[in-house]
Each structure stands twice: as C-alpha cells, then as structure tokens.
C-alpha atoms as a PDB file:
ATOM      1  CA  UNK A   1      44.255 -29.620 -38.543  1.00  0.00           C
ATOM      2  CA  UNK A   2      47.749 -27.912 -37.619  1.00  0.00           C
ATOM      3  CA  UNK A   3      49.484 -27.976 -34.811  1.00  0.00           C
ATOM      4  CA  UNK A   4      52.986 -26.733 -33.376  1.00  0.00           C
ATOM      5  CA  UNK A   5      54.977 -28.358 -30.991  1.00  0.00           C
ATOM      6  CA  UNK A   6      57.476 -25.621 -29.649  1.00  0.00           C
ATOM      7  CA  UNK A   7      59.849 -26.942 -26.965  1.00  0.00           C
ATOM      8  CA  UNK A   8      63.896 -27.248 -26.853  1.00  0.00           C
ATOM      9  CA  UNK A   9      63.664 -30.697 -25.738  1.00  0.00           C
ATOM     10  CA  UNK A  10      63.715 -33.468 -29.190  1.00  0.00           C
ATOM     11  CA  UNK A  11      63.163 -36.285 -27.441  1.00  0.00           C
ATOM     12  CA  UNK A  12      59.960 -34.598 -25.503  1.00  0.00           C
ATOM     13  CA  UNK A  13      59.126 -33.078 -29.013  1.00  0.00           C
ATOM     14  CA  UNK A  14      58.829 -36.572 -30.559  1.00  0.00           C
ATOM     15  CA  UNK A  15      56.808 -37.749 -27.550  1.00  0.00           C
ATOM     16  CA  UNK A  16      54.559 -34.817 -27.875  1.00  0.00           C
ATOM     17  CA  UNK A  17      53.982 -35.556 -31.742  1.00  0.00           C
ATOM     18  CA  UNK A  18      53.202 -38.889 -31.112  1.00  0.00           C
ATOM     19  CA  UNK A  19      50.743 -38.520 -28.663  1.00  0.00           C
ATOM     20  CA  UNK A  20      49.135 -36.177 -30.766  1.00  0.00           C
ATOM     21  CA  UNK A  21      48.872 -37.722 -33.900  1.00  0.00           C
ATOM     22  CA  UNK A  22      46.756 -40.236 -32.188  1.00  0.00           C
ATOM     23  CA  UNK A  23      44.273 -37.477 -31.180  1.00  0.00           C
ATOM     24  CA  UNK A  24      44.337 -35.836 -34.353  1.00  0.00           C
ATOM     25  CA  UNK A  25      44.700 -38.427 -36.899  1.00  0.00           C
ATOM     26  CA  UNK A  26      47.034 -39.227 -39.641  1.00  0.00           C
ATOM     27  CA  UNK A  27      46.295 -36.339 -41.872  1.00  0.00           C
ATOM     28  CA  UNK A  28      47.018 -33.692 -39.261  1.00  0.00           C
ATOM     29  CA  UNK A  29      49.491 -31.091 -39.977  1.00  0.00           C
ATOM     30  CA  UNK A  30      52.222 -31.366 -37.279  1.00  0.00           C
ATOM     31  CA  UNK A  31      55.243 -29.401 -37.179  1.00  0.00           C
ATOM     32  CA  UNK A  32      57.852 -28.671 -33.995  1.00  0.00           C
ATOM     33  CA  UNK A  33      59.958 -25.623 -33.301  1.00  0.00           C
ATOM     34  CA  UNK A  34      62.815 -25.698 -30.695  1.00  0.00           C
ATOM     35  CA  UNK A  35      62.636 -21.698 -30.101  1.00  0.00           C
ATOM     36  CA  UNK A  36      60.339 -18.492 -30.597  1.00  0.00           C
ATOM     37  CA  UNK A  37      62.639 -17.315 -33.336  1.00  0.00           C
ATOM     38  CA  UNK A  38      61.872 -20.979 -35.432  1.00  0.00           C
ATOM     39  CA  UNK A  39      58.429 -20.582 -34.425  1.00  0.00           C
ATOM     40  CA  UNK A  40      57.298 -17.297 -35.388  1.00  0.00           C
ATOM     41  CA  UNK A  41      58.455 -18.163 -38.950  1.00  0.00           C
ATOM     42  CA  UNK A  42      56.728 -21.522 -38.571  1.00  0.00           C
ATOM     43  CA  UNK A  43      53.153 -19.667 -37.533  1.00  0.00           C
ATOM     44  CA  UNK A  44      53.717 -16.508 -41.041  1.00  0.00           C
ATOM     45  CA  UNK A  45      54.073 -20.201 -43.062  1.00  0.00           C
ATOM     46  CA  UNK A  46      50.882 -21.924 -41.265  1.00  0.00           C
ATOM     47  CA  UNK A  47      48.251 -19.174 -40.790  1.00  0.00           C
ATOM     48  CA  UNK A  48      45.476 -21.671 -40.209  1.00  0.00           C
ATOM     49  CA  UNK A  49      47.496 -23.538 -37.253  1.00  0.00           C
ATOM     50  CA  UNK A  50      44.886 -24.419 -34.588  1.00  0.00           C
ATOM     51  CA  UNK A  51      46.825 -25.754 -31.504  1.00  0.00           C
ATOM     52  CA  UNK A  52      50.268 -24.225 -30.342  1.00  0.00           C
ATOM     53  CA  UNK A  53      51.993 -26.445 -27.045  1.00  0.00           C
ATOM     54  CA  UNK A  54      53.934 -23.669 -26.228  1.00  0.00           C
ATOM     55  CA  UNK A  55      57.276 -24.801 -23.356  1.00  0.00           C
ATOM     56  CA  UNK A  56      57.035 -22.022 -21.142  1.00  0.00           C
ATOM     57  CA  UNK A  57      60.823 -22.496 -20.628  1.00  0.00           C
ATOM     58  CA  UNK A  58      62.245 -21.915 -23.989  1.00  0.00           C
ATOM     59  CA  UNK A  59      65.159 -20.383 -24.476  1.00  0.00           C
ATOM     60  CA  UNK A  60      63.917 -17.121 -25.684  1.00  0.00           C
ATOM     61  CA  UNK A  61      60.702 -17.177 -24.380  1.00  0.00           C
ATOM     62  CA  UNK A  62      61.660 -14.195 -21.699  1.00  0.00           C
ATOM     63  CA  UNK A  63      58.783 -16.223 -19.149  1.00  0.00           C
ATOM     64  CA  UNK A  64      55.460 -15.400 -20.233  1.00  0.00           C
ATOM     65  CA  UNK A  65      56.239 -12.568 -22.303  1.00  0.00           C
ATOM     66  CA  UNK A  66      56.208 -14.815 -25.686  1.00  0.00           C
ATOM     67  CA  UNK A  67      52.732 -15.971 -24.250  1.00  0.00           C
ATOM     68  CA  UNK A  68      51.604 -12.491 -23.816  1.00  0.00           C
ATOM     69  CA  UNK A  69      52.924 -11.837 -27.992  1.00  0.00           C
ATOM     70  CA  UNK A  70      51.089 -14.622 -29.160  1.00  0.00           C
ATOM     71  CA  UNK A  71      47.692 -14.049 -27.517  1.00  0.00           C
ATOM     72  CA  UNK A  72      48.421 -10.306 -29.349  1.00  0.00           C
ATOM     73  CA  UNK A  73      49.596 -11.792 -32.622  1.00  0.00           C
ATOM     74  CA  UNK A  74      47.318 -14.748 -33.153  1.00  0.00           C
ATOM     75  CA  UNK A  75      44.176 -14.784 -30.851  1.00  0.00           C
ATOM     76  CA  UNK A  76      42.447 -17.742 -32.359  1.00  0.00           C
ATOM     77  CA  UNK A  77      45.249 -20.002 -32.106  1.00  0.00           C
ATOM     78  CA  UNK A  78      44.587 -22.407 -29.024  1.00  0.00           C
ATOM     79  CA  UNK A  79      47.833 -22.477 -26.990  1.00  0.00           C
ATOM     80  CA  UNK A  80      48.570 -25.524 -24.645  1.00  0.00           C
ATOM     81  CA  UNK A  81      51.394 -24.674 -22.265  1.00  0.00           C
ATOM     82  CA  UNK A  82      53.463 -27.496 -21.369  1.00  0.00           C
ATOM     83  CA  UNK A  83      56.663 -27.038 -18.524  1.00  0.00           C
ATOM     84  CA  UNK A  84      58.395 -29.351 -16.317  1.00  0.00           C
ATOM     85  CA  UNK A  85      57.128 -26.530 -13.526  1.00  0.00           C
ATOM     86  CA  UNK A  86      54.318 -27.250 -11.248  1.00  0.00           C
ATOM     87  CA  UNK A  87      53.624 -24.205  -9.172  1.00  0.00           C
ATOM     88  CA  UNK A  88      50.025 -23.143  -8.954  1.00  0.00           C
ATOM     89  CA  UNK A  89      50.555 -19.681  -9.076  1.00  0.00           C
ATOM     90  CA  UNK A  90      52.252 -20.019 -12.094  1.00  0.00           C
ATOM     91  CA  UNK A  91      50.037 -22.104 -13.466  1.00  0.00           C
ATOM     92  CA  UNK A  92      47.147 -19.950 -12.141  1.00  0.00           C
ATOM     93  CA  UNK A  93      49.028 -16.860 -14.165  1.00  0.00           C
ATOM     94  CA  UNK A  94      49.885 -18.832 -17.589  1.00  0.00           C
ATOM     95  CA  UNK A  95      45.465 -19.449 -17.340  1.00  0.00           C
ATOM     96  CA  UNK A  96      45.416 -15.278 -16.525  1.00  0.00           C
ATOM     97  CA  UNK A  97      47.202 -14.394 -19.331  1.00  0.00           C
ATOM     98  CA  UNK A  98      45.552 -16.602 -22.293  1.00  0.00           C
ATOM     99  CA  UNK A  99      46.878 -20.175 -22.683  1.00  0.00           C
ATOM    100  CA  UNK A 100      43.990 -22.854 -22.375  1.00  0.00           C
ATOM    101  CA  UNK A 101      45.447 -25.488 -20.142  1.00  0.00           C
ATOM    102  CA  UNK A 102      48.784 -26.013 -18.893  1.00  0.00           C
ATOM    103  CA  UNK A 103      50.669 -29.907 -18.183  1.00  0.00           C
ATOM    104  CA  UNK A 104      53.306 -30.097 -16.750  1.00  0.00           C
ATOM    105  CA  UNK A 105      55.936 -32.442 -18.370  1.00  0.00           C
ATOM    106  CA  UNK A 106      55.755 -35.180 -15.387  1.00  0.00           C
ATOM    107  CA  UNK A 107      51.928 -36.276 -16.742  1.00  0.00           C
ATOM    108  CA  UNK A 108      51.731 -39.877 -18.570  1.00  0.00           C
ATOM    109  CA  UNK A 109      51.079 -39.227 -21.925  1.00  0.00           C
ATOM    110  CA  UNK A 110      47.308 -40.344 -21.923  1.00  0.00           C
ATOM    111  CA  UNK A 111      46.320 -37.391 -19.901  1.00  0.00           C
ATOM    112  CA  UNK A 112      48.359 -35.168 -21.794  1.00  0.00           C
ATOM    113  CA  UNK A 113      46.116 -36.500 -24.613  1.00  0.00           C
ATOM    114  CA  UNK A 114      42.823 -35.927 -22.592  1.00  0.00           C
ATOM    115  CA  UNK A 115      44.181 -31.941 -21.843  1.00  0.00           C
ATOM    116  CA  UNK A 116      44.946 -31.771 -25.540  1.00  0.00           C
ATOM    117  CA  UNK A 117      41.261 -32.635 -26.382  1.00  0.00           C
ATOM    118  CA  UNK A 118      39.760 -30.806 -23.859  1.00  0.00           C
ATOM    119  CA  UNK A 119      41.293 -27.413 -24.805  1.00  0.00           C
ATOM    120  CA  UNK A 120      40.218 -27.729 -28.480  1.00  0.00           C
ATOM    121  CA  UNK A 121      36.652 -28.394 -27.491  1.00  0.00           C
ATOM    122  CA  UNK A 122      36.688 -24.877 -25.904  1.00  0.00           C
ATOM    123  CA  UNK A 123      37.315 -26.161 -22.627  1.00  0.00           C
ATOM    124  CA  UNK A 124      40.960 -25.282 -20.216  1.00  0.00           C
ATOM    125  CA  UNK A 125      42.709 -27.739 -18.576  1.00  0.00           C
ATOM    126  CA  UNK A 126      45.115 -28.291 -15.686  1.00  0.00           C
ATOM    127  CA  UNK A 127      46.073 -31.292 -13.540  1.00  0.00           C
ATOM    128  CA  UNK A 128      43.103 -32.315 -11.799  1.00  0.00           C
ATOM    129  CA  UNK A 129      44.934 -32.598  -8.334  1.00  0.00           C
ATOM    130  CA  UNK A 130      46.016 -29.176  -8.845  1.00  0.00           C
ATOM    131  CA  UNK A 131      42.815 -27.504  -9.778  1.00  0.00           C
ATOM    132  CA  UNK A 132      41.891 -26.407  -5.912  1.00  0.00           C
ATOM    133  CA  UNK A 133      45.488 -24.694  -5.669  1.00  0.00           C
ATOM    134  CA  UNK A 134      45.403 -23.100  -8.838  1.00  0.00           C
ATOM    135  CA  UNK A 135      42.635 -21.318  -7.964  1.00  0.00           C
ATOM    136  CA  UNK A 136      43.802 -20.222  -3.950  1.00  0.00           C
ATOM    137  CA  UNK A 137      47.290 -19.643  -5.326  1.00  0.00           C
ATOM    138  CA  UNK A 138      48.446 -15.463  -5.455  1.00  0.00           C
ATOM    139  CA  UNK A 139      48.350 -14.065  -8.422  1.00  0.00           C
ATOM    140  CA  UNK A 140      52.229 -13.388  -9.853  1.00  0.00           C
ATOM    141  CA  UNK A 141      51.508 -10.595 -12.018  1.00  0.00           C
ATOM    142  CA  UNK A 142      48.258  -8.232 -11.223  1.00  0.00           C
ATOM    143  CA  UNK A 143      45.203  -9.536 -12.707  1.00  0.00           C
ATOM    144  CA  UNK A 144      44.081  -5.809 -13.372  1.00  0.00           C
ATOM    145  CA  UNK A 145      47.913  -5.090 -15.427  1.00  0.00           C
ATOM    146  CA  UNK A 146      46.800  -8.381 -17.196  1.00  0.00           C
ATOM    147  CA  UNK A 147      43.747  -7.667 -18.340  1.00  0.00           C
ATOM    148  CA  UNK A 148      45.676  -4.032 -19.849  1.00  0.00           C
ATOM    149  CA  UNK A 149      48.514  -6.229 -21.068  1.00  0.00           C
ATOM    150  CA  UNK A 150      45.896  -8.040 -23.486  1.00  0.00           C
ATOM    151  CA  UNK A 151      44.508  -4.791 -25.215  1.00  0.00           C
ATOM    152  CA  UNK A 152      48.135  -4.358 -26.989  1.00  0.00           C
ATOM    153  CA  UNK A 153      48.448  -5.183 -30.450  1.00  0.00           C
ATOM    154  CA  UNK A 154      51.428  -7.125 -31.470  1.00  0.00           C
ATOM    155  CA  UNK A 155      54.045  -3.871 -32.470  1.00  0.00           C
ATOM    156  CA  UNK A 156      52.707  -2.308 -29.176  1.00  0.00           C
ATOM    157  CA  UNK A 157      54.467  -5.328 -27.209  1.00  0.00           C
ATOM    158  CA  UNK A 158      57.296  -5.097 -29.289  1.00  0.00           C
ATOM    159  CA  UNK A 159      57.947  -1.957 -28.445  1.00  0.00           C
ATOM    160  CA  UNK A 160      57.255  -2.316 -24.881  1.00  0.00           C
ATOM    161  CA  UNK A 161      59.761  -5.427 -25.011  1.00  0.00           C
ATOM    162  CA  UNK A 162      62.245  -3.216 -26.165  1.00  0.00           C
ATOM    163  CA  UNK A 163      61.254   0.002 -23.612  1.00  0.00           C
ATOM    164  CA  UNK A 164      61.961  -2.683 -20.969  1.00  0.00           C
ATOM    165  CA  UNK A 165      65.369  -3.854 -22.721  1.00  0.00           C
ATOM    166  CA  UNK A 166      66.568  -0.141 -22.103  1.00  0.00           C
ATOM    167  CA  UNK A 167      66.273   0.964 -26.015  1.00  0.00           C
ATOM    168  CA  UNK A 168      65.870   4.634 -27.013  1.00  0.00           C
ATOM    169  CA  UNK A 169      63.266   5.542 -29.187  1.00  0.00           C
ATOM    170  CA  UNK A 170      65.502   6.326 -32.033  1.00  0.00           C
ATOM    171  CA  UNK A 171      66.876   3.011 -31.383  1.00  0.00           C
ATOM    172  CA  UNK A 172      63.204   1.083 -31.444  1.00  0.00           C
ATOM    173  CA  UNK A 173      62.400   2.588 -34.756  1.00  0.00           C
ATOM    174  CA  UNK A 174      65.754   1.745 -36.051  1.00  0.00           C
ATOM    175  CA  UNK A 175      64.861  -2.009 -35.318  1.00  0.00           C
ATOM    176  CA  UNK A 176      61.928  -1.613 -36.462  1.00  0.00           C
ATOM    177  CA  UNK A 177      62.683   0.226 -39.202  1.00  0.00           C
ATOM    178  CA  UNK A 178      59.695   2.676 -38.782  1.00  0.00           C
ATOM    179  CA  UNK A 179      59.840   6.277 -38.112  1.00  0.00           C
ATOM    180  CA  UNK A 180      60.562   7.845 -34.374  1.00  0.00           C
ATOM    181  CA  UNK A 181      57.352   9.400 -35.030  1.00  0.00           C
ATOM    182  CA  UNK A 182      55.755   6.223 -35.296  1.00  0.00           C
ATOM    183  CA  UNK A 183      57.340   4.660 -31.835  1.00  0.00           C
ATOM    184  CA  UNK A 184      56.172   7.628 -29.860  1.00  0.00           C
ATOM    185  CA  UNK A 185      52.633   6.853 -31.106  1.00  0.00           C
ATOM    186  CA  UNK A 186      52.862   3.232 -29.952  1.00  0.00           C
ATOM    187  CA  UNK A 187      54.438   4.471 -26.550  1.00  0.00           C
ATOM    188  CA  UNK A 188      51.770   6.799 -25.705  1.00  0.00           C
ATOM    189  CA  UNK A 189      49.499   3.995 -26.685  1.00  0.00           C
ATOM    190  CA  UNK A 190      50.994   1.816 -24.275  1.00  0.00           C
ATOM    191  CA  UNK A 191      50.842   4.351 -21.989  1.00  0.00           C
ATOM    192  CA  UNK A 192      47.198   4.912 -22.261  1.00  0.00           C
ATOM    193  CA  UNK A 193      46.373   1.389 -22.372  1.00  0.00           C
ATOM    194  CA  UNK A 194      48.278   0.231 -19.188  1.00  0.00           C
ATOM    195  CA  UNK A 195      47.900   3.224 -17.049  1.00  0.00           C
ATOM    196  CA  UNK A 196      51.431   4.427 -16.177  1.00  0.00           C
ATOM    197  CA  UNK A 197      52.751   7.826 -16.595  1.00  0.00           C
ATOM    198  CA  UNK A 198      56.117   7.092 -18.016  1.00  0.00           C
ATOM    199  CA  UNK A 199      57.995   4.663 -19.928  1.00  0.00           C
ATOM    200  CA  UNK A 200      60.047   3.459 -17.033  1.00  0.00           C
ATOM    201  CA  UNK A 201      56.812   1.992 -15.312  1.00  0.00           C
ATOM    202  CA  UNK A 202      55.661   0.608 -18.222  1.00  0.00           C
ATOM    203  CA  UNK A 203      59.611  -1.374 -18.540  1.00  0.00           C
ATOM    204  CA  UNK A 204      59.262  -2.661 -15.184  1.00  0.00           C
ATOM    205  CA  UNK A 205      55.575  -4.334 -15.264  1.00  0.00           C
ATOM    206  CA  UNK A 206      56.683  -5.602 -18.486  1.00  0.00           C
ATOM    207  CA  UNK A 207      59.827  -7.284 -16.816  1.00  0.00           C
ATOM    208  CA  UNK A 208      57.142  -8.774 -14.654  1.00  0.00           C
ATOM    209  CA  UNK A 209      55.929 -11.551 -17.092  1.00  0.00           C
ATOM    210  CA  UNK A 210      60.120 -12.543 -17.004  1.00  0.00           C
ATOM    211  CA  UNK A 211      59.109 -13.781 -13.420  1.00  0.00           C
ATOM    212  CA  UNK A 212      58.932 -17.667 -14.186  1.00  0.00           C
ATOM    213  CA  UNK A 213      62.986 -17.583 -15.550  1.00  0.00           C
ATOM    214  CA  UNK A 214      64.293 -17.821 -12.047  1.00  0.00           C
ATOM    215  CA  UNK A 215      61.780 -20.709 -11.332  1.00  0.00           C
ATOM    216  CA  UNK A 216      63.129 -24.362 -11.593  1.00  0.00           C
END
C-alpha cells in the first residue's frame, strides 16, 4: 500500500509516518510532502497511492480548495484530513466536500491510528466527542454549491481557480497553454454545472472554499 503524508510540519510528518507504518506494515509505501506543489508531483509518480492525510492548513492549500482538486483529480484516493482546527462546521464541511475523516492534530496517536483504519475500511471518521456537533453545526459553504462543485473535472477547477484569481481568458489559456477557445468551453461548462450566469459568481463561490484561511 501507498500512502502520502502532506503537511508543513516535519516533526508532525515523522509522527504521522510512524504511526502509520504500524497500521500498514513494513512494506508499505510511505512518502511525505510539505506543500500541494511537492505533492501533486508526488501523486503523477504514485498513481496507485491509496491514503492521502491531507493538512488542511498548508501553505498553498487556498482552504479546501486543494480538497475540492483532489476529489476531481483522483477520486479513489482515500483522503484523511488532519488540522490543528477543531470547529465542527468545518469539520462538518471538509466530510461535505469528500475527505473520509478528519483528526485534528491534538488526538494521541493511537486514535489517530484507529481513524486511519477506519477510513480505509470504507468507513469516515471524526472525534467521537465531536460527532453530535458535527452534525448540528451550519454548513460553511452550501451543501447544494457542493454537490455542483464535485461534477468539475480537474481543468474545470483550474480554470475556475484562476476566474476567481481575477485572470482573463487569454490569460488562463496562456497558463495553460491551451487555446482561448478551449477556456471558454470550460467556462461555460462551469457555468452550466454550478448554476450562475456569469463568471464573477462563479469567482466568488469559488473564494468560498478559502473560508478556513482566516480560522486559527
């Protein structure tokens, strides 16, 4: 098995890897990334990684946006979100939006190993004495714009990333080096598939999953 520890922390990295090297064995695949940009790379490399612990804090991570991407880029990977932040309705939204469990870092390291196997046996997982405000908590980003958010494929929330950073759409196929015929295509997708009339909508629900950066 495979598994990717991404988090910006190397002494919590090393914890992590130990702890799960004693769920997973000896002759597990482990490998740690302390940003998106090291981890994408990481993920082209390892196509058959199973288990992702994704820090929902990362540096680059934009909030749940890099979440959202790899739900759209690799939906069969099991992602285990791990953050030092214990708000339900965060935690009720990271659920909402595709990760299997979520720990937050303050957990002793045997029940981090119990949410680790629970998630790969199909299963989601969050602190037990949280579970009954998880579920009352308000939901941060519209369960309905969610659900929408999920039907993208990977380029379509690339481009949306970069609708929402302000980028033209000369300049989106320019960094995607694509035609402008192409982008329009993927922005009337988007479009379509979240409901909005105009690309300015679409920017600002998008800027919605950046909610958890001004959480500590």
């Amino acid at each position: 098995m495979i598994a990717i520890i991404a988090d910006d922390h190397p002494l919590f990295r090393v914890a992590l890897s130990q702890a799960l090297q004693q769920i997973l064995g000896p002759d597990a695949g482990l490998h740690q990334a302390h940003s998106m940009q090291q981890l994408w790379p990481l993920l082209r490399a390892h196509p058959d990684t199973q288990l992702i612990l994704l820090d929902l804090k990362l540096p680059d991570a934009q909030g749940f946006a890099a979440l959202t991407a790899l739900r759209a880029e690799y939906p069969d990977i099991t992602i285990l979100m791990i953050s030092a932040i214990e708000e339900p309705a965060v935690i009720k939204q990271a659920l909402q939006l595709g990760a299997a469990g979520y720990v937050p870092k303050s957990v002793p390291l045997d029940l981090l190993q119990h949410a680790v196997a629970t998630v790969l046996q199909g299963d989601s997982w969050v602190p037990p004495e949280l579970s009954a405000s998880v579920a009352q908590a308000e939901d941060l980003i519209d369960a309905a714009f969610a659900s929408r958010l999920a039907q993208l494929t990977p380029q379509q929330l690339r481009v949306l990333k970069m609708i929402a950073d302000g980028l033209l759409n000369k300049q989106i196929a320019y960094e995607m080096n694509v035609q402008e015929t192409t982008v329009k295509q993927h922005v009337s997708a988007i479009l379509r598939k979240l409901e909005v009339n105009n690309r300015t909508l679409a920017g600002i629900m998008f800027e919605k999953l950046k909610l958890t950066e001004d959480l500590t």
